[in-house]
N, C-alpha and C. Protein backbone atom coordinates (compact mmCIF):
# COMPACT_ATOMS: atom_id res chain seq x y z
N UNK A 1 0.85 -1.18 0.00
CA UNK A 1 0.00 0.00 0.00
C UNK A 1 0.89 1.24 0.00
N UNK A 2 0.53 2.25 -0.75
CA UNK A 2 1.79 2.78 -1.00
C UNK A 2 1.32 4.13 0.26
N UNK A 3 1.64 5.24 0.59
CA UNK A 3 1.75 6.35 1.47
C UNK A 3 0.49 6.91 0.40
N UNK A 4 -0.87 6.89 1.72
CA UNK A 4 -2.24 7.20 1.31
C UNK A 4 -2.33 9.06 1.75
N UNK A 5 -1.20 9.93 2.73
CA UNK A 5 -0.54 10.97 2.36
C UNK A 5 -0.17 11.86 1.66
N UNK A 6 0.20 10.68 0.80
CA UNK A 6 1.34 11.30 -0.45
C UNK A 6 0.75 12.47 -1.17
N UNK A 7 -0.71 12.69 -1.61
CA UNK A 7 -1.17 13.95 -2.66
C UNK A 7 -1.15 14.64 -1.62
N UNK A 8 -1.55 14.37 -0.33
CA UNK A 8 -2.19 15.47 0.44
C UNK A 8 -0.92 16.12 0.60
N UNK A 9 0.30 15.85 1.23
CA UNK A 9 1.48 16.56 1.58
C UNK A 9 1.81 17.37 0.40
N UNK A 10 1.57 16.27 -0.68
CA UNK A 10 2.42 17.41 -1.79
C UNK A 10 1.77 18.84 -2.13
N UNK A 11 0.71 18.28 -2.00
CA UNK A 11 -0.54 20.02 -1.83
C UNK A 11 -0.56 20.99 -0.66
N UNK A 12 -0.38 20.06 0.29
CA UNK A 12 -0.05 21.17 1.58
C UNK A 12 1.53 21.84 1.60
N UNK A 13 2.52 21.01 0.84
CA UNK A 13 3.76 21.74 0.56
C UNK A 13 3.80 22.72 -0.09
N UNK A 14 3.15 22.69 -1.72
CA UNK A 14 2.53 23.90 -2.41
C UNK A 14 2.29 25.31 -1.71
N UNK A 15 1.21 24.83 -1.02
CA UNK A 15 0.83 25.37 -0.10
C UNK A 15 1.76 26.45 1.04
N UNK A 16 1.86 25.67 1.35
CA UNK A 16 3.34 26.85 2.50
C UNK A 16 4.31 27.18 1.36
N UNK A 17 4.79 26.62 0.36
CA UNK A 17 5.82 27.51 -0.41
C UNK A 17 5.31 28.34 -1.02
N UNK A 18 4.21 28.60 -1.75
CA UNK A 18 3.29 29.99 -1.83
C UNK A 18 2.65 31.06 -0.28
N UNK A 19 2.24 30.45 0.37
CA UNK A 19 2.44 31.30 1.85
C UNK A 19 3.75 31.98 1.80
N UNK A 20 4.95 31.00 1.47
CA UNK A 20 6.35 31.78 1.86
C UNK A 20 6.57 33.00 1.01
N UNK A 21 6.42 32.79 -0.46
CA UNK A 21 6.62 33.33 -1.48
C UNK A 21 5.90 34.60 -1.40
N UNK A 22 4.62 34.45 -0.70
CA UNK A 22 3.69 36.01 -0.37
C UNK A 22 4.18 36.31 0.93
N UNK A 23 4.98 35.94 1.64
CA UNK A 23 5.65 36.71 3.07
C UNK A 23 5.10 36.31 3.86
N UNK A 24 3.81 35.45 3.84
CA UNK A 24 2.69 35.19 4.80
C UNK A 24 3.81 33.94 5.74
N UNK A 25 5.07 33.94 6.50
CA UNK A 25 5.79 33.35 6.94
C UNK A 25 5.28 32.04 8.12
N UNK A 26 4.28 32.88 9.24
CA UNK A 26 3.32 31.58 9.80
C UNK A 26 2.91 30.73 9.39
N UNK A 27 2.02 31.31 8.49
CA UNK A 27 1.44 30.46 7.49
C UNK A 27 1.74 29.10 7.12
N UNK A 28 3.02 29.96 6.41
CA UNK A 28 4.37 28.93 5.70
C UNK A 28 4.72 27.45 7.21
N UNK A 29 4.95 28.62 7.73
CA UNK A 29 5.39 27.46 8.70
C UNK A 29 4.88 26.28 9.21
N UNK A 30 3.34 26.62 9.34
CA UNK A 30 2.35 25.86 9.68
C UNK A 30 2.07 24.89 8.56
N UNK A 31 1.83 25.43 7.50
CA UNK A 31 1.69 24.57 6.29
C UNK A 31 3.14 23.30 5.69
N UNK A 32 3.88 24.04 5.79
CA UNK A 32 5.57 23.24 5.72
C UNK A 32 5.69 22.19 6.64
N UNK A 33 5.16 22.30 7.76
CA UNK A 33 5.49 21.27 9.10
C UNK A 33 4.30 20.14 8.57
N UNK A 34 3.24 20.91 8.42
CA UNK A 34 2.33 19.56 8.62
C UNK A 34 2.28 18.95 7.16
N UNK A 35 2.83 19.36 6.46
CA UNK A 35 3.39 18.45 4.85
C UNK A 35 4.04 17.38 5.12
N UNK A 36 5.40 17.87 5.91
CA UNK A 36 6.08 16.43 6.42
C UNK A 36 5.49 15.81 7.34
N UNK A 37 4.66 16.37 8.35
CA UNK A 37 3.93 15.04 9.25
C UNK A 37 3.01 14.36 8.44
N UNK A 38 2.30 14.98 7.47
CA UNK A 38 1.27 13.77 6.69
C UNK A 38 2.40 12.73 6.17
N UNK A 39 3.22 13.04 5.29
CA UNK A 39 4.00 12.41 4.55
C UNK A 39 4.48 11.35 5.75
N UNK A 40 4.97 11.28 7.25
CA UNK A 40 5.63 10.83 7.77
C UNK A 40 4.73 10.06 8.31
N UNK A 41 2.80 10.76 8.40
CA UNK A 41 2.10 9.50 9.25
C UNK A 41 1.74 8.47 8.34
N UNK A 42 1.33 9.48 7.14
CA UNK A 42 1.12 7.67 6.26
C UNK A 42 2.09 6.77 5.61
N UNK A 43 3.18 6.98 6.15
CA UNK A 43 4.47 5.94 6.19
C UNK A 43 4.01 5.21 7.57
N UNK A 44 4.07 5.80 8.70
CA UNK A 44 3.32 4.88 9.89
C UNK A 44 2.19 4.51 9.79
N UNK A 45 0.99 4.51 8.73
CA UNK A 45 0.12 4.32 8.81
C UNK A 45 0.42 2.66 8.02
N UNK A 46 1.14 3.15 6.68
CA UNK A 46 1.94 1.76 6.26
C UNK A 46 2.29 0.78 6.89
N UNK A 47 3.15 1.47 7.61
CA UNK A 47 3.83 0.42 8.72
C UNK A 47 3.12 0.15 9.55
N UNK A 48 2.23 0.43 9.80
CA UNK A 48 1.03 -0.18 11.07
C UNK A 48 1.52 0.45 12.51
N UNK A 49 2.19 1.57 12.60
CA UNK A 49 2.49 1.83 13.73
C UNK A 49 1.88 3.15 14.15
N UNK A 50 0.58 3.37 13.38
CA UNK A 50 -0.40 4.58 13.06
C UNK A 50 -1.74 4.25 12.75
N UNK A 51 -2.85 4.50 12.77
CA UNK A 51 -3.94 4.38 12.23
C UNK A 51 -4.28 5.60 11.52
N UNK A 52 -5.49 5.78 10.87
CA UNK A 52 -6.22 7.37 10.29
C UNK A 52 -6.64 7.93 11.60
N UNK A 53 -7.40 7.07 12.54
CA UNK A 53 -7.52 7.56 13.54
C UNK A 53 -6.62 7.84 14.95
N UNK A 54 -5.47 7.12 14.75
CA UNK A 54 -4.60 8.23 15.64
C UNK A 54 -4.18 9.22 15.71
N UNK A 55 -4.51 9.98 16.87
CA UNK A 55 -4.24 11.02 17.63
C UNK A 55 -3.79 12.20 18.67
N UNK A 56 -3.92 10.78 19.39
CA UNK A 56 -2.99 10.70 21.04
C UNK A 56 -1.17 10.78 20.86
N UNK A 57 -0.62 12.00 21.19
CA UNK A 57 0.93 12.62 21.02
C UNK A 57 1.38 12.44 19.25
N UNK A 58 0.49 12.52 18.44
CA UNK A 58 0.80 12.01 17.09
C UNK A 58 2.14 13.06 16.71
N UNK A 59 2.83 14.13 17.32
CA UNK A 59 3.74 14.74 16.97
C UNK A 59 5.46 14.24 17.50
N UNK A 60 4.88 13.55 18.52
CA UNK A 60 5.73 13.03 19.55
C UNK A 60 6.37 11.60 18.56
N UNK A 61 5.28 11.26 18.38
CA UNK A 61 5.26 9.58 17.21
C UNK A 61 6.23 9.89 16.24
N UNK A 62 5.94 10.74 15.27
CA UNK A 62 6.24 11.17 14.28
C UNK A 62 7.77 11.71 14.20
N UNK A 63 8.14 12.31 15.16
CA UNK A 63 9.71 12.60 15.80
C UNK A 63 10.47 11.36 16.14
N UNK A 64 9.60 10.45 16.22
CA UNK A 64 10.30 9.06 17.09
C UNK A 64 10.48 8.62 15.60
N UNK A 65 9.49 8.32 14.96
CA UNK A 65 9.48 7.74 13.63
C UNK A 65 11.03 7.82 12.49
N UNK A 66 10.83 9.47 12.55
CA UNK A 66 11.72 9.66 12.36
C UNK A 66 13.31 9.38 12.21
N UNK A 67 13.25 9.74 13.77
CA UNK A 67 15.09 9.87 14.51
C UNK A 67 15.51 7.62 14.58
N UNK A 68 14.22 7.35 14.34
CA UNK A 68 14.09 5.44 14.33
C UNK A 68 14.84 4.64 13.61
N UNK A 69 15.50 5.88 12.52
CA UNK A 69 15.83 4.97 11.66
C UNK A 69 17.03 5.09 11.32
N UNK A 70 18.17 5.36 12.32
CA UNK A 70 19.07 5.92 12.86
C UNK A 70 20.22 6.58 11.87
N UNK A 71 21.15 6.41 12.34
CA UNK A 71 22.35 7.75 11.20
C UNK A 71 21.67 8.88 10.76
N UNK A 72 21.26 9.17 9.45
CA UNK A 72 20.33 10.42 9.45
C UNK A 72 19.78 10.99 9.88
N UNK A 73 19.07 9.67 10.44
CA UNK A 73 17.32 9.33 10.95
C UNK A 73 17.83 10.58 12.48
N UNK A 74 18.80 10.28 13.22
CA UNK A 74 18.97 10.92 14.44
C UNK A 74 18.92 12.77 13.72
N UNK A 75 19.65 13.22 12.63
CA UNK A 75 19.48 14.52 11.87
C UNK A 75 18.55 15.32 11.38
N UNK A 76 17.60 14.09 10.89
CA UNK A 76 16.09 14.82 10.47
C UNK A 76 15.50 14.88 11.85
N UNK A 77 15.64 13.76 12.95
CA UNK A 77 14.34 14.15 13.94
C UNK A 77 14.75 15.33 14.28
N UNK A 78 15.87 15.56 14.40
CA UNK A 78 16.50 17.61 14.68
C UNK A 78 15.95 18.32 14.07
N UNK A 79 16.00 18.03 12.82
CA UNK A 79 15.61 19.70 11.83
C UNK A 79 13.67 19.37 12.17
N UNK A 80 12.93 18.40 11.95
CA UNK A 80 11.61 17.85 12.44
C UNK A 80 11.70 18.84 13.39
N UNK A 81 11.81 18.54 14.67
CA UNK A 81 11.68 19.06 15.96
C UNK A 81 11.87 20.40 16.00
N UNK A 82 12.96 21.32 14.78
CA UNK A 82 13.58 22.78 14.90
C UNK A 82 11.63 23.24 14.09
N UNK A 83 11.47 22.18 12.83
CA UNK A 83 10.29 22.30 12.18
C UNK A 83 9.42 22.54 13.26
N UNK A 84 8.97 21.86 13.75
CA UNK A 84 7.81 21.01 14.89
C UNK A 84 7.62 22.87 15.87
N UNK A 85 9.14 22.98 16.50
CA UNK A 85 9.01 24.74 16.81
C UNK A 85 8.62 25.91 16.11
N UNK A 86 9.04 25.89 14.99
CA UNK A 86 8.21 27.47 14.06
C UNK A 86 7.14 27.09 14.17
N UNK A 87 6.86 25.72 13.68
CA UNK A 87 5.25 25.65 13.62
C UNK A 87 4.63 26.18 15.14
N UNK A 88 4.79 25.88 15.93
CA UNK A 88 4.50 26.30 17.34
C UNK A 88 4.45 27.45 17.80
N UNK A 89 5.49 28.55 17.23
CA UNK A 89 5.67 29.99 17.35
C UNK A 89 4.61 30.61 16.77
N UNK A 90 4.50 29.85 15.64
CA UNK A 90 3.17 30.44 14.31
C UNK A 90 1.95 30.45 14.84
N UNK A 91 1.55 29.11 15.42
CA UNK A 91 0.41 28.89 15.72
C UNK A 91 -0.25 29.76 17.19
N UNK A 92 0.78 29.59 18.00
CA UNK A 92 0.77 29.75 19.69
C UNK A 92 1.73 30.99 20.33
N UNK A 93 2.19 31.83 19.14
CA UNK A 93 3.20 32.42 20.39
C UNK A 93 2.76 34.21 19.55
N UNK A 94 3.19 35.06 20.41
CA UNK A 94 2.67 36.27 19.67
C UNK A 94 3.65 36.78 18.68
N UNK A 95 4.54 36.19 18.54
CA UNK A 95 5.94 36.79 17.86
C UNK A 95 5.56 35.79 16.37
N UNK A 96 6.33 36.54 15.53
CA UNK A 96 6.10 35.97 14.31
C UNK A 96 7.28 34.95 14.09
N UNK A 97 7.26 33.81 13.29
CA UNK A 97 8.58 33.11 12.95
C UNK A 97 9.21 33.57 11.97
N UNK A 98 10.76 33.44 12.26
CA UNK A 98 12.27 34.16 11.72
C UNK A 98 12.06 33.63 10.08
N UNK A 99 11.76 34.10 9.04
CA UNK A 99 11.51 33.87 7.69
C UNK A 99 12.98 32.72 7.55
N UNK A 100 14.28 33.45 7.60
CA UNK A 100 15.38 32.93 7.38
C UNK A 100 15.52 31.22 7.94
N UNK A 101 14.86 31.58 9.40
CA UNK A 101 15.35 30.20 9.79
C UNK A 101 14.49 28.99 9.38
N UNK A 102 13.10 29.24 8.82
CA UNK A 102 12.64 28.72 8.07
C UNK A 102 13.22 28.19 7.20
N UNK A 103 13.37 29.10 6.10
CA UNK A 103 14.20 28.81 4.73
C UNK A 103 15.20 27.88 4.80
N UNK A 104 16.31 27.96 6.30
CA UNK A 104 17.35 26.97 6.30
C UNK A 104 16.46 25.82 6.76
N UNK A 105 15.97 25.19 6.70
CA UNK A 105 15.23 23.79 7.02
C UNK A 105 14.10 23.70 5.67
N UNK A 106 13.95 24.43 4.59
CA UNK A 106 13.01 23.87 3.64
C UNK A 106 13.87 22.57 3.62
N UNK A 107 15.15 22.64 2.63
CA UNK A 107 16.00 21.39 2.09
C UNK A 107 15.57 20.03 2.81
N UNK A 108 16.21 20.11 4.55
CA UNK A 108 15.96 19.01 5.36
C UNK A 108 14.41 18.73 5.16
N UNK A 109 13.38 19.73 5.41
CA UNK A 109 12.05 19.00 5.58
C UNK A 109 11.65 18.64 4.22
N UNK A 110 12.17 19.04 2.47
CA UNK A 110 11.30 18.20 1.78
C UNK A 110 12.16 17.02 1.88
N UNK A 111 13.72 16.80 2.26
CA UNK A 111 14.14 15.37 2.10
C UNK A 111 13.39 14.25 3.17
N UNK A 112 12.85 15.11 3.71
CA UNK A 112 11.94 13.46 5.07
C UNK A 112 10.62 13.32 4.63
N UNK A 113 10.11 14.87 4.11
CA UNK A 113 8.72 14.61 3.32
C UNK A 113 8.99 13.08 2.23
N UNK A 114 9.52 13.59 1.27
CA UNK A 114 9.67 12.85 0.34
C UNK A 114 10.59 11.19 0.27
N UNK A 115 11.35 10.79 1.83
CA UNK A 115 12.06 9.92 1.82
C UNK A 115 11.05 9.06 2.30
N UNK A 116 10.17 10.12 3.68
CA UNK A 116 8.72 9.17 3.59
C UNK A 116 7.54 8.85 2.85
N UNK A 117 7.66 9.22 2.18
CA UNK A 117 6.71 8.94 0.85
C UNK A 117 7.38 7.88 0.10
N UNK A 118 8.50 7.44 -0.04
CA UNK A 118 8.78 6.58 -0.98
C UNK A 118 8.89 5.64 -0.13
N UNK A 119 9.55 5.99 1.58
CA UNK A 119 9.19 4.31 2.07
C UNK A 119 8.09 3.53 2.04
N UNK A 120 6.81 3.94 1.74
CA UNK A 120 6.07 3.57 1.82
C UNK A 120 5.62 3.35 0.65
N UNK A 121 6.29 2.92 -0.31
CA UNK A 121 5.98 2.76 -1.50
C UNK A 121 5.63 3.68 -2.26
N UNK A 122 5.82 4.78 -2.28
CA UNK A 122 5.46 6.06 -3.04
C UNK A 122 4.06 6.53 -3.47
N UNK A 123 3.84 7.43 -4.39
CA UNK A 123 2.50 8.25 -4.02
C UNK A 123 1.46 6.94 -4.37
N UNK A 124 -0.11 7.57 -3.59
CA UNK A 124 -1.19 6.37 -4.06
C UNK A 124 -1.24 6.51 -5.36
N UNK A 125 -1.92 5.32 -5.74
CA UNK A 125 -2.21 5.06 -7.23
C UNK A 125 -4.30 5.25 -7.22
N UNK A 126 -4.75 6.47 -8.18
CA UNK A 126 -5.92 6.39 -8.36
C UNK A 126 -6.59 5.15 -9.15
């Protein structure tokens, strides 16, 4: 079954890189983070270590998922987790997130978007 994810991330990536592109930087952030968590839950959803309906710490999972798969795996759950924070600033904090420090983590977050998408056999098939 390949990563049932896969369109949705690539549209929600769209997504925040046009947010970025109009300055709308929260936005971005919010939209950028949760590209790679779709991409990363329906690789766990693959792997059976996820359902559609899990919910309970699903950000926490998803960091573990990650850093799980060790050498890299320990590098992305970093830039994830640096991710996992703008998104948090954006959503929850009154200060806006640093455009720049964004930008240095696009690279890292589409390589886990997209490394999880292919573990899982790559995009669905209609």
């Amino acid at each position: 079954m390949p990563n049932i994810f896969s369109d949705k991330s690539a549209a929600t990536w769209a997504e925040g890189k046009e947010c970025l592109e109009r300055g709308h930087v929260n936005s971005a952030a919010n939209r950028i983070y949760y590209a790679v968590f779709q991409a990363v839950k329906g690789f766990a959803i693959h792997r059976g270590t996820m359902t559609l309906d899990t919910s309970d710490n699903v950000h926490r999972k998803a960091l573990e998922i990650v850093g799980g798969e060790g050498g890299k795996g320990v590098y992305f759950r970093r830039k994830l987790n640096e991710l996992l924070s703008l998104r948090m600033v954006a959503d929850y904090k009154p200060e806006d997130v640093d455009r720049k420090e964004l930008e240095e983590l696009l690279k890292d977050a589409d390589s886990i978007r997209k490394h999880h998408i292919q573990l899982a056999g790559g995009a669905k098939r209609i």
